[in-house]
N, C-alpha and C. Protein backbone atom coordinates (compact mmCIF):
# COMPACT_ATOMS: atom_id res chain seq x y z
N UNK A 1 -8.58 -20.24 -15.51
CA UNK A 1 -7.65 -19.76 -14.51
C UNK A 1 -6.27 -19.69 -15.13
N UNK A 2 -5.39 -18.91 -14.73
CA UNK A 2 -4.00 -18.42 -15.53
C UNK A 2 -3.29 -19.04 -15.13
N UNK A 3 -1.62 -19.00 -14.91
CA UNK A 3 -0.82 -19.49 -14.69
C UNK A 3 -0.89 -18.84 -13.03
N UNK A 4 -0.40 -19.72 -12.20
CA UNK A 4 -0.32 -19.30 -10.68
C UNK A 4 1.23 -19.73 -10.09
N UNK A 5 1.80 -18.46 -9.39
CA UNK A 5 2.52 -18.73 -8.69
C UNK A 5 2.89 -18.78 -7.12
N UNK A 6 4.03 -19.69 -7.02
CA UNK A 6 4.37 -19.40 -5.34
C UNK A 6 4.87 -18.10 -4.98
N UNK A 7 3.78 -17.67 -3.92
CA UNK A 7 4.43 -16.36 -2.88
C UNK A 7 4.68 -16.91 -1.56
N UNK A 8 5.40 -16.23 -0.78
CA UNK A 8 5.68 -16.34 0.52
C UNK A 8 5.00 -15.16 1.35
N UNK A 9 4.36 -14.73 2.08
CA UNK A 9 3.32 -13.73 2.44
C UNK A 9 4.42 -13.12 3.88
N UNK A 10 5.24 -12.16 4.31
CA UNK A 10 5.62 -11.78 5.70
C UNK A 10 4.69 -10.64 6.12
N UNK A 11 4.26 -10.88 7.27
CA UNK A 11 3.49 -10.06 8.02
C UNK A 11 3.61 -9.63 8.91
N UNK A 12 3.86 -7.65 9.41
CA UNK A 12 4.85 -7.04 10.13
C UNK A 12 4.67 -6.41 11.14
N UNK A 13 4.43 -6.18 11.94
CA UNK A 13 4.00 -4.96 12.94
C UNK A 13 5.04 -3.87 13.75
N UNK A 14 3.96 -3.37 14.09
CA UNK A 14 4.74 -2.36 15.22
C UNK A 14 3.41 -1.94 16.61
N UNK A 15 4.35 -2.53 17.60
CA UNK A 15 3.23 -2.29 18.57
C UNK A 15 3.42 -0.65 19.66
N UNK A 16 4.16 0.07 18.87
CA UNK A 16 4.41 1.44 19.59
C UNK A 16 4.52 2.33 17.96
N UNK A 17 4.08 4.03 18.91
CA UNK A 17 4.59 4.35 17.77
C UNK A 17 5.89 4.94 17.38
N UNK A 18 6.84 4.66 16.46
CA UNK A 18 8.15 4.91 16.28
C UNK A 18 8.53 6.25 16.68
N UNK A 19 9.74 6.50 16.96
CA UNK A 19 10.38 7.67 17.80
C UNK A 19 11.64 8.49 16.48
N UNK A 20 11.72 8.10 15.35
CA UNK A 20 12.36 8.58 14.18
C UNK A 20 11.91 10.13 13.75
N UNK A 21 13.06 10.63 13.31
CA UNK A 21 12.55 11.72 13.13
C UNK A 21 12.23 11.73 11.56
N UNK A 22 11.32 12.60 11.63
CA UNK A 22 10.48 13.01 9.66
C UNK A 22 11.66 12.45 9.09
N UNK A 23 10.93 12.02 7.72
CA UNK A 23 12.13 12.07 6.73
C UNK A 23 11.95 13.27 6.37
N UNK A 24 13.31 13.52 5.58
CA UNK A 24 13.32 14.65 4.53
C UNK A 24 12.32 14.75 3.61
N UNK A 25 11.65 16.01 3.29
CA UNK A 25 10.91 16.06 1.95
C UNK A 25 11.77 16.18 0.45
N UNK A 26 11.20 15.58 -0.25
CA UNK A 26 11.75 15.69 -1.55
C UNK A 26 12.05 16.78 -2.26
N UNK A 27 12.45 17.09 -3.10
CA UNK A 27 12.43 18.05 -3.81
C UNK A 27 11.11 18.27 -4.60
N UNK A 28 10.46 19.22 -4.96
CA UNK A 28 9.43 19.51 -5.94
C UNK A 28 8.37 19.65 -5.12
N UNK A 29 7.02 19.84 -6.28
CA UNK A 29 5.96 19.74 -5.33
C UNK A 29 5.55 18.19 -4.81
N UNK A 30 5.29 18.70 -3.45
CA UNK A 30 4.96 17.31 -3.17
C UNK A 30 3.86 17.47 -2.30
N UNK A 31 2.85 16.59 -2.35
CA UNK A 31 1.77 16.58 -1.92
C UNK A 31 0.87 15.19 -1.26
N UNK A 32 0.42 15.34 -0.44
CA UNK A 32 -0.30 13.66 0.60
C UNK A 32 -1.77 14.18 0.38
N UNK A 33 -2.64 13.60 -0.04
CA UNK A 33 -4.03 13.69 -0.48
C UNK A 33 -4.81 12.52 0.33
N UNK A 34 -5.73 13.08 1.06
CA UNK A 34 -6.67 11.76 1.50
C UNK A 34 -7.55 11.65 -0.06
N UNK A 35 -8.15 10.96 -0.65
CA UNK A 35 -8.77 10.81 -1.38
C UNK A 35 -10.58 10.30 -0.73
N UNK A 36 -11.38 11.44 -0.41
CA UNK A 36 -12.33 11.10 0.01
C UNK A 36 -13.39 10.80 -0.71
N UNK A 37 -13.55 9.53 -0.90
CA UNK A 37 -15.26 8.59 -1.68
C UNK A 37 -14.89 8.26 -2.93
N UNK A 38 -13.61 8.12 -3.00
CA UNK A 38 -13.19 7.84 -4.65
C UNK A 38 -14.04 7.31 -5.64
N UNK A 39 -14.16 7.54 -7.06
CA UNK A 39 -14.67 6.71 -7.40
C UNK A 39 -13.88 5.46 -7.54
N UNK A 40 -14.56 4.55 -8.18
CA UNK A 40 -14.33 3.47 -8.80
C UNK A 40 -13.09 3.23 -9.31
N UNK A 41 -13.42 3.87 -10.56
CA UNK A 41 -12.25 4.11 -11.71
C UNK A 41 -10.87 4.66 -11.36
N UNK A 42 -11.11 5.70 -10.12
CA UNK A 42 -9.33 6.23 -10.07
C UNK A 42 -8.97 5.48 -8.87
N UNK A 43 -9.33 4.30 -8.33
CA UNK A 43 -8.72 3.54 -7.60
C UNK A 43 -8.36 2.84 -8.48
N UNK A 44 -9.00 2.00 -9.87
CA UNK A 44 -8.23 0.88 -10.60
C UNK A 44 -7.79 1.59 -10.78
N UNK A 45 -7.53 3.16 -10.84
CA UNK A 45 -6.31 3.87 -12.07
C UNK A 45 -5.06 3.55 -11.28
N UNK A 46 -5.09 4.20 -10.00
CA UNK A 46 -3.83 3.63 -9.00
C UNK A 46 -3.93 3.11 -9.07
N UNK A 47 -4.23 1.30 -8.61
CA UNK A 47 -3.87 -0.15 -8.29
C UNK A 47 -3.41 -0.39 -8.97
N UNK A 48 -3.27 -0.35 -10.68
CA UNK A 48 -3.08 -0.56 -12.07
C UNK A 48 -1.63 -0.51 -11.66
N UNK A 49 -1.99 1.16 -11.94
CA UNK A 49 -0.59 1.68 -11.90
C UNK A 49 0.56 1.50 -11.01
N UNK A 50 0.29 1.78 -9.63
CA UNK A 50 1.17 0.79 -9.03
C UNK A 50 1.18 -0.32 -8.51
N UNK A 51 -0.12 -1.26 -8.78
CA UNK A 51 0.26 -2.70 -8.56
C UNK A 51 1.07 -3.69 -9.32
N UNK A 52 0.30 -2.88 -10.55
CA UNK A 52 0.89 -4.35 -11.62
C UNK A 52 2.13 -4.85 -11.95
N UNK A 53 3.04 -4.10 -11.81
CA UNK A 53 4.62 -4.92 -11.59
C UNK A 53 4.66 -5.51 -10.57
N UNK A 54 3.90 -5.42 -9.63
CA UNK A 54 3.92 -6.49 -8.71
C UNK A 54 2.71 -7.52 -7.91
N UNK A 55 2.26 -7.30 -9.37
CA UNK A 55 1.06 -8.78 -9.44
C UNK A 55 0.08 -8.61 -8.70
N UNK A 56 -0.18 -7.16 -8.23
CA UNK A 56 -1.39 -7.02 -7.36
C UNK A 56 -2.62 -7.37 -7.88
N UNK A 57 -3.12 -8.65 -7.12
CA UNK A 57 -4.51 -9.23 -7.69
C UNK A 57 -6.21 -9.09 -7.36
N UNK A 58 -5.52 -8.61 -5.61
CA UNK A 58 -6.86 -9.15 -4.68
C UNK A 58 -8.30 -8.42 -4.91
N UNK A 59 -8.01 -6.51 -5.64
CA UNK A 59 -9.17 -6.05 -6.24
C UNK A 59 -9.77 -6.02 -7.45
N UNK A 60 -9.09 -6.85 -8.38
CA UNK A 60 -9.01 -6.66 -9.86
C UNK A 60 -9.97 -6.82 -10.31
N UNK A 61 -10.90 -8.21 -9.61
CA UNK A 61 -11.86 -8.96 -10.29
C UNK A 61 -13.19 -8.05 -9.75
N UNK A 62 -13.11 -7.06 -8.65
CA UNK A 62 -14.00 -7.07 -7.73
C UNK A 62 -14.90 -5.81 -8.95
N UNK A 63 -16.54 -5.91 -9.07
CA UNK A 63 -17.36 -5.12 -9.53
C UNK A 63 -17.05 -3.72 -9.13
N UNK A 64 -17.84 -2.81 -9.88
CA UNK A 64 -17.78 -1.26 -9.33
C UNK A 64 -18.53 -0.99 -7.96
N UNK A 65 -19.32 -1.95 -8.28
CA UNK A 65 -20.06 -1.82 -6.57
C UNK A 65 -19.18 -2.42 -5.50
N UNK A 66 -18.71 -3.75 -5.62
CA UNK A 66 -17.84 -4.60 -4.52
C UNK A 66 -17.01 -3.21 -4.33
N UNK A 67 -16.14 -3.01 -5.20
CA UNK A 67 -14.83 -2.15 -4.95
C UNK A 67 -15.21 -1.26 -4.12
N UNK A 68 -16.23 -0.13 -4.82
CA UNK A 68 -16.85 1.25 -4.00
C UNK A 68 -17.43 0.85 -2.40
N UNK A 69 -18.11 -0.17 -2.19
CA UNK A 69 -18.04 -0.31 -0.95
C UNK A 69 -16.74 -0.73 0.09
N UNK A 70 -15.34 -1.58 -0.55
CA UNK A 70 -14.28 -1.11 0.30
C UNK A 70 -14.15 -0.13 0.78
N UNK A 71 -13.37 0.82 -0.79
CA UNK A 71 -12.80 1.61 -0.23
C UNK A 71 -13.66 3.13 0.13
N UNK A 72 -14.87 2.98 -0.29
CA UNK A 72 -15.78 4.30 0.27
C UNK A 72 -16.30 4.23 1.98
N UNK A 73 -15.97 2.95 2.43
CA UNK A 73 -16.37 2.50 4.05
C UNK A 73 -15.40 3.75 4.44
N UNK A 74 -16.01 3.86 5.93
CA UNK A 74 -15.27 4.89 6.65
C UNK A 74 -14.27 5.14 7.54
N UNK A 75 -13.64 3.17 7.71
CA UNK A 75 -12.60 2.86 8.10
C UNK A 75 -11.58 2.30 7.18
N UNK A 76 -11.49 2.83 6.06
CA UNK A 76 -10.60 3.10 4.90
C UNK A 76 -10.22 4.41 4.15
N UNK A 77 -8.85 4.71 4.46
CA UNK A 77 -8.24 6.02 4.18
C UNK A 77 -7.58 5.58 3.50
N UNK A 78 -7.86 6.48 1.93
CA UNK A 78 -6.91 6.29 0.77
C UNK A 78 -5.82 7.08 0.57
N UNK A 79 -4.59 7.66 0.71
CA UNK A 79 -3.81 8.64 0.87
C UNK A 79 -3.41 8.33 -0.46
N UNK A 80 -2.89 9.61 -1.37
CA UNK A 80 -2.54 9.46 -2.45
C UNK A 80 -1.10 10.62 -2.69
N UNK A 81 -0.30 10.31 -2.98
CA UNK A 81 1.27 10.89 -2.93
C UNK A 81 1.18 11.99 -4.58
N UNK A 82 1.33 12.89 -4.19
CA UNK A 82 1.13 13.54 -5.64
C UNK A 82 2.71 14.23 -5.99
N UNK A 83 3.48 14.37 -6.82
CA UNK A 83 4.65 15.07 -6.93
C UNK A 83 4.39 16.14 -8.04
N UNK A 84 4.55 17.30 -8.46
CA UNK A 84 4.46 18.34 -9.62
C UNK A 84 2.59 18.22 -10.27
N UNK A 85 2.08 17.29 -9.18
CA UNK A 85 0.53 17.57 -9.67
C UNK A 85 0.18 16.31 -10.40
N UNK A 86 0.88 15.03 -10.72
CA UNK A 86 0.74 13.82 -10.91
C UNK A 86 0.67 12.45 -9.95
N UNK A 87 -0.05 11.76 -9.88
CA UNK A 87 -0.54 10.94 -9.02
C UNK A 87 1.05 9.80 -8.89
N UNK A 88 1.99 9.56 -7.42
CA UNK A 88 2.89 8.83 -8.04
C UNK A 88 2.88 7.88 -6.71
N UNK A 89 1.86 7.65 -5.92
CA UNK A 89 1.92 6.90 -4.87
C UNK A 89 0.26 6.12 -4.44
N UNK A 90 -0.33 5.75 -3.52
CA UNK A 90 -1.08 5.47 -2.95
C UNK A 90 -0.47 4.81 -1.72
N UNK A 91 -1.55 5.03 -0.62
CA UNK A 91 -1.65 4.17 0.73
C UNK A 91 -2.95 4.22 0.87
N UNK A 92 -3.30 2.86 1.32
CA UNK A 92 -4.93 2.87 1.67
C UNK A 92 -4.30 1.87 3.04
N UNK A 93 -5.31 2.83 4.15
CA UNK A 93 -4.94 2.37 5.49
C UNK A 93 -6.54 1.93 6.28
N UNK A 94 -6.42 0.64 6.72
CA UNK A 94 -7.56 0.22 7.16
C UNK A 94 -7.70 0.16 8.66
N UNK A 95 -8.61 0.60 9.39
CA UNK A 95 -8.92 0.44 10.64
C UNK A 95 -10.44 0.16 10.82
N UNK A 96 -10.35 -1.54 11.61
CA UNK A 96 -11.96 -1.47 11.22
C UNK A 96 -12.52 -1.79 13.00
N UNK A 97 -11.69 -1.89 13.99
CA UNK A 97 -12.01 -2.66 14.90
C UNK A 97 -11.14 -1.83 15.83
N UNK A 98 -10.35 -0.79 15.38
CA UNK A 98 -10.08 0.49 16.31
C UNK A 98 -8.67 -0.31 17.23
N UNK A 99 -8.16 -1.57 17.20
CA UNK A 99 -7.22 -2.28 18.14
C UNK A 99 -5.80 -1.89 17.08
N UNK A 100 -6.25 -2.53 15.70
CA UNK A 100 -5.30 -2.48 14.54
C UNK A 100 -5.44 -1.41 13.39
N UNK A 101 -4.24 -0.93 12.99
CA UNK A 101 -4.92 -0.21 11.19
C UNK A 101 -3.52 -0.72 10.83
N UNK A 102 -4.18 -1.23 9.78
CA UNK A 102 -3.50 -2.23 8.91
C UNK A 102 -3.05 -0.78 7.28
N UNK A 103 -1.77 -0.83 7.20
CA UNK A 103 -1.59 -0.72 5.60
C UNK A 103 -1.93 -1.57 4.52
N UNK A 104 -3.20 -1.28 4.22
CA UNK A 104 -3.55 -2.43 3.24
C UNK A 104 -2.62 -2.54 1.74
N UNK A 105 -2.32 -0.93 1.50
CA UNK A 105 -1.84 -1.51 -0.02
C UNK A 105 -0.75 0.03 0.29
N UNK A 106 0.83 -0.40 -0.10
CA UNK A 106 1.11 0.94 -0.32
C UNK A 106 2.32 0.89 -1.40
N UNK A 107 2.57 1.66 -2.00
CA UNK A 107 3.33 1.33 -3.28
C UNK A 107 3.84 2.98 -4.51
N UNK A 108 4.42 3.13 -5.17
CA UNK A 108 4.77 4.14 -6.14
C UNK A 108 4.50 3.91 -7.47
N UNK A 109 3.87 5.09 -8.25
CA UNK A 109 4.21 4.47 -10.02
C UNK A 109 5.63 4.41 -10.10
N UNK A 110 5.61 3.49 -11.24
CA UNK A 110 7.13 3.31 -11.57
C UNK A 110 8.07 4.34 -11.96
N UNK A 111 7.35 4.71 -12.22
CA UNK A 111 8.76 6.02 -12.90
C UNK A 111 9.25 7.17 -11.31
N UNK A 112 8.84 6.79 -10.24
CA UNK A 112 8.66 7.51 -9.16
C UNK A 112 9.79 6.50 -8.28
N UNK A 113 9.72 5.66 -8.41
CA UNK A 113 10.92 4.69 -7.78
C UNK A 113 12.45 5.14 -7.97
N UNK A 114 12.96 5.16 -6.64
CA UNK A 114 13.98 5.13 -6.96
C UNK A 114 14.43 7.05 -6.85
N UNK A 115 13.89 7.12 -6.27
CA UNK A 115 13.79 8.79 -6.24
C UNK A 115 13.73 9.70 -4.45
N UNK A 116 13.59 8.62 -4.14
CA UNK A 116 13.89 9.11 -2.23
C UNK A 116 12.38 8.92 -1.61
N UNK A 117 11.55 8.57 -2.72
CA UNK A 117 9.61 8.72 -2.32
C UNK A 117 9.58 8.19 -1.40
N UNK A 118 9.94 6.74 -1.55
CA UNK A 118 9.44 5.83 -0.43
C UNK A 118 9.59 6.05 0.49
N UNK A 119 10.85 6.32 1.56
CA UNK A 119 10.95 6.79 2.71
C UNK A 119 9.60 7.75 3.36
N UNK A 120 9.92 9.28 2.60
CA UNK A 120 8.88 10.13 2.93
C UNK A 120 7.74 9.63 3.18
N UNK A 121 7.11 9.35 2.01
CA UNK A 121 5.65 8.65 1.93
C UNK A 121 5.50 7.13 3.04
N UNK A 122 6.37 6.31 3.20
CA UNK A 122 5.97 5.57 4.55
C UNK A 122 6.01 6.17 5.38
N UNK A 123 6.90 6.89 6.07
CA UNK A 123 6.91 7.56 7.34
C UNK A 123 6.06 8.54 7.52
N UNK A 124 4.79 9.10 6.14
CA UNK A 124 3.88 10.31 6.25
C UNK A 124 2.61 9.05 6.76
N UNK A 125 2.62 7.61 5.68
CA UNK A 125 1.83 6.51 6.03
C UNK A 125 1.52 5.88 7.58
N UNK A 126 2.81 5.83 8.02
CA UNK A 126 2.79 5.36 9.68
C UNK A 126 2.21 6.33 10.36
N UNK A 127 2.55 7.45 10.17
CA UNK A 127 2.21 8.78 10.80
C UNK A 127 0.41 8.71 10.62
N UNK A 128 0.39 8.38 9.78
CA UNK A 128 -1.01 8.54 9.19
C UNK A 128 -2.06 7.29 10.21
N UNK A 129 -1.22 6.11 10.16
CA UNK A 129 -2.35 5.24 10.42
C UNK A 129 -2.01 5.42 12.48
N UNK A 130 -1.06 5.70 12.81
CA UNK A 130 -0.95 6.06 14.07
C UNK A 130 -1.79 7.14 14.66
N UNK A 131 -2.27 7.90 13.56
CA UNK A 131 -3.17 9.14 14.09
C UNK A 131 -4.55 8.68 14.22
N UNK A 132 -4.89 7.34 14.05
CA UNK A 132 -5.84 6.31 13.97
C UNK A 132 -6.39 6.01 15.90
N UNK A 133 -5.38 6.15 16.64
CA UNK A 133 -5.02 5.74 17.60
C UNK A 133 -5.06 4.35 17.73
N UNK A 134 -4.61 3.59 17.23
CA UNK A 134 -4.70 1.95 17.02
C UNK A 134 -3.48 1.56 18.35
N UNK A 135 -3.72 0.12 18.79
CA UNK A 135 -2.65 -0.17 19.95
C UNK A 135 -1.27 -0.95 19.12
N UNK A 136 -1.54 -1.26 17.70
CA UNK A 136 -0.62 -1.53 16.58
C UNK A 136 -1.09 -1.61 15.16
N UNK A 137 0.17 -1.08 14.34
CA UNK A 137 -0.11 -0.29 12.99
C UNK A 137 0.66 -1.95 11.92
N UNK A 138 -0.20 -2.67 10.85
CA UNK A 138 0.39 -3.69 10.31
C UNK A 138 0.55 -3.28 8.83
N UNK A 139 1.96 -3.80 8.71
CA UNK A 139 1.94 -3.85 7.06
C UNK A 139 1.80 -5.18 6.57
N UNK A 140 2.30 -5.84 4.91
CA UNK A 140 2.59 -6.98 5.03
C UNK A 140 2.68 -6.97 3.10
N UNK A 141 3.91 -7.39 2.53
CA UNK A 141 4.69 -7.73 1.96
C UNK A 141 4.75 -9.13 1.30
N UNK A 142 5.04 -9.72 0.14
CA UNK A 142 5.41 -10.74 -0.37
C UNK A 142 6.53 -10.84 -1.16
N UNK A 143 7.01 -12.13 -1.50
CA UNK A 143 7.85 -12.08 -2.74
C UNK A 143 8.01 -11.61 -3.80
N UNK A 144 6.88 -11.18 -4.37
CA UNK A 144 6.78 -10.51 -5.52
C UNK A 144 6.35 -8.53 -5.24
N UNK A 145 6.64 -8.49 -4.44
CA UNK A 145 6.71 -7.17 -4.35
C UNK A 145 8.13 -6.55 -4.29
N UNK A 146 8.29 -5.15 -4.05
CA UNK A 146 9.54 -4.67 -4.77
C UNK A 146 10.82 -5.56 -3.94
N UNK A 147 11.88 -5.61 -3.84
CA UNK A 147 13.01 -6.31 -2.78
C UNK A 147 13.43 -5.31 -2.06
N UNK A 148 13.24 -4.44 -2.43
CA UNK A 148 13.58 -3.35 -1.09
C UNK A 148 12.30 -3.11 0.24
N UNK A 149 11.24 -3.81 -0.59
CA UNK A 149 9.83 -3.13 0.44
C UNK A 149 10.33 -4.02 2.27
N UNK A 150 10.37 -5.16 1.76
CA UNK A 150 10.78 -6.02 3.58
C UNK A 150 11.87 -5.15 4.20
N UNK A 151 12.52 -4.87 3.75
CA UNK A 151 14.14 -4.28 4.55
C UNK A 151 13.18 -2.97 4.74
N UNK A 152 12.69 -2.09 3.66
CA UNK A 152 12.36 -0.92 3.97
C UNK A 152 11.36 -0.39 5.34
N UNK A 153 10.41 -1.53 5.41
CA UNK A 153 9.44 -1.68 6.60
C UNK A 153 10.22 -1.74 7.99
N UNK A 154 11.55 -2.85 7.96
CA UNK A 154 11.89 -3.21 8.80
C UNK A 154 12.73 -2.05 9.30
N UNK A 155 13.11 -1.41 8.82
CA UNK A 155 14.24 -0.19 9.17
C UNK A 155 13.29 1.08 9.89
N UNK A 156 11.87 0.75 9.27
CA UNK A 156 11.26 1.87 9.97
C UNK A 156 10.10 1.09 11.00
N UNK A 157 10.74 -0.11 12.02
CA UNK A 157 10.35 -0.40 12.97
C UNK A 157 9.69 -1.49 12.84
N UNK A 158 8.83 -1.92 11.70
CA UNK A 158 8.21 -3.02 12.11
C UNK A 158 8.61 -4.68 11.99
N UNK A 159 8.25 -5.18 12.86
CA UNK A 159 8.99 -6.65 13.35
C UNK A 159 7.95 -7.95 12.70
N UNK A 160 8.46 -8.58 12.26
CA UNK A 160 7.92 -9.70 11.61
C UNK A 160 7.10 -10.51 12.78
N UNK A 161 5.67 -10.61 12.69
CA UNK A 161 4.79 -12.03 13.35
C UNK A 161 4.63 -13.05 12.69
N UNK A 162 4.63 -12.84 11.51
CA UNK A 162 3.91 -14.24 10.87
C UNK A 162 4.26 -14.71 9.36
N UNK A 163 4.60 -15.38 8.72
CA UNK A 163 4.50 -16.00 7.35
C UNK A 163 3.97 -16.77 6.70
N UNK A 164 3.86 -17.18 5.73
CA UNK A 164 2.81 -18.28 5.04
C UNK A 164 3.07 -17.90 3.43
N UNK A 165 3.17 -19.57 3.31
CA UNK A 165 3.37 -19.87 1.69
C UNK A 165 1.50 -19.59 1.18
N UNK A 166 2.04 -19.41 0.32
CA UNK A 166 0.33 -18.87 -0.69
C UNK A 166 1.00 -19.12 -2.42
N UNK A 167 -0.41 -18.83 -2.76
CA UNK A 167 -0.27 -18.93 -4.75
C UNK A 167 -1.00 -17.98 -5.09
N UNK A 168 -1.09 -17.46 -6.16
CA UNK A 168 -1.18 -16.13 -6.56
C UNK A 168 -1.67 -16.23 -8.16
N UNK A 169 -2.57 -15.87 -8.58
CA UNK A 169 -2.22 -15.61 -10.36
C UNK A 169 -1.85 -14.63 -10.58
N UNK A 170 -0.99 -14.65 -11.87
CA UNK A 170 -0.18 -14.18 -12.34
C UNK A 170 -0.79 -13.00 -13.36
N UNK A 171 -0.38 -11.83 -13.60
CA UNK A 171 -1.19 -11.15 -14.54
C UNK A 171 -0.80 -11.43 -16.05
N UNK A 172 -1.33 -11.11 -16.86
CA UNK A 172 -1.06 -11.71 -18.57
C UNK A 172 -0.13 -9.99 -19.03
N UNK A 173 0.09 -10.26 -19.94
CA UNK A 173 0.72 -9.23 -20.69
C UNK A 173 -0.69 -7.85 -20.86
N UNK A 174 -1.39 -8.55 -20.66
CA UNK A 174 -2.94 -7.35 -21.05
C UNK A 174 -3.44 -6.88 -19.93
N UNK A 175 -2.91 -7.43 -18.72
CA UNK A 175 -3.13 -7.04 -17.54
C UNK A 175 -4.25 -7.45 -16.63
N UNK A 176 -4.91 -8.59 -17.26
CA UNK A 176 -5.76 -9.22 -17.09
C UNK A 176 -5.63 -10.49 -15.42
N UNK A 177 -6.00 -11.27 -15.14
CA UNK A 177 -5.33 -12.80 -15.17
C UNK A 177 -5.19 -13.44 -15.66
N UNK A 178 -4.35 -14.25 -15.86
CA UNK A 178 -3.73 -15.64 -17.00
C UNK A 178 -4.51 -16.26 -17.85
């Protein structure tokens, strides 16, 4: 087992759906992709890509089979953010019990940060898991994710329920765990 650290876990909701208008679209091509039956491989390709600066662990270990049955279930929508025809986002939105759809994972490659994405792409995400008809849409955030992601959630409506200290391993330089 690797080196493990302390996270703090905030967990967010929104029990209506927000009344904001669109964001602006970006400049360029820009594109929202459901990704239907993915394989395997181009989900680690996203998670990789935009988890690993921020220590995303929870599918890493999981087989080609474990994984493919997540995210190939039919109450998992993978949305994938494309800009000039390159992959620079993911949202995978879960609804399994029709009350909640949870944002399970949502995030940018790095070189895509910092560029106006995020806005668009959450507010195409909310939009997305609200078309779910759920009676509330959850995200949920830690310490080690970007420092703008908590403020960013919160500005587009959703209100903190819950927290909890947790530990985490850490990824190695190889991208492994510790």
């Amino acid at each position: 087992m690797g080196r493990q650290i302390d996270v703090t876990i905030t967990f967010l909701r929104q029990r209506a759906r927000p009344a904001y208008a669109p964001q602006p679209r970006p400049q360029g091509k820009i594109a929202i992709l459901r990704a239907e039956n993915p394989p395997a491989h181009f989900y680690r390709y996203l998670y990789d890509l935009i988890g690993r600066k921020w220590n995303w662990m929870s599918r890493r270990g999981l087989s080609d089979a474990e994984l493919s049955a997540i995210i190939n279930d039919p109450n998992v929508h993978l949305y994938v953010l494309y800009v000039n025809g390159v992959p620079a986002g993911m949202a995978e939105i879960e609804s399994t019990d029709g009350a909640v759809a949870e944002i399970r994972f949502f995030g940018l490659a790095p070189e895509f940060i910092g560029r106006g994405l995020s806005r668009f792409f959450l507010s195409n995400a909310i939009d997305l898991a609200w078309s779910l008809n759920p009676t509330e849409v959850r995200i949920e955030t830690c310490t080690l994710d970007h420092p703008a992601a908590l403020p960013l959630y919160q500005k587009f409506g959703f209100a903190v329920f819950d927290q909890r200290q947790g530990r985490v391993e850490a990824l190695d330089e190889r991208g492994g765990g510790g």
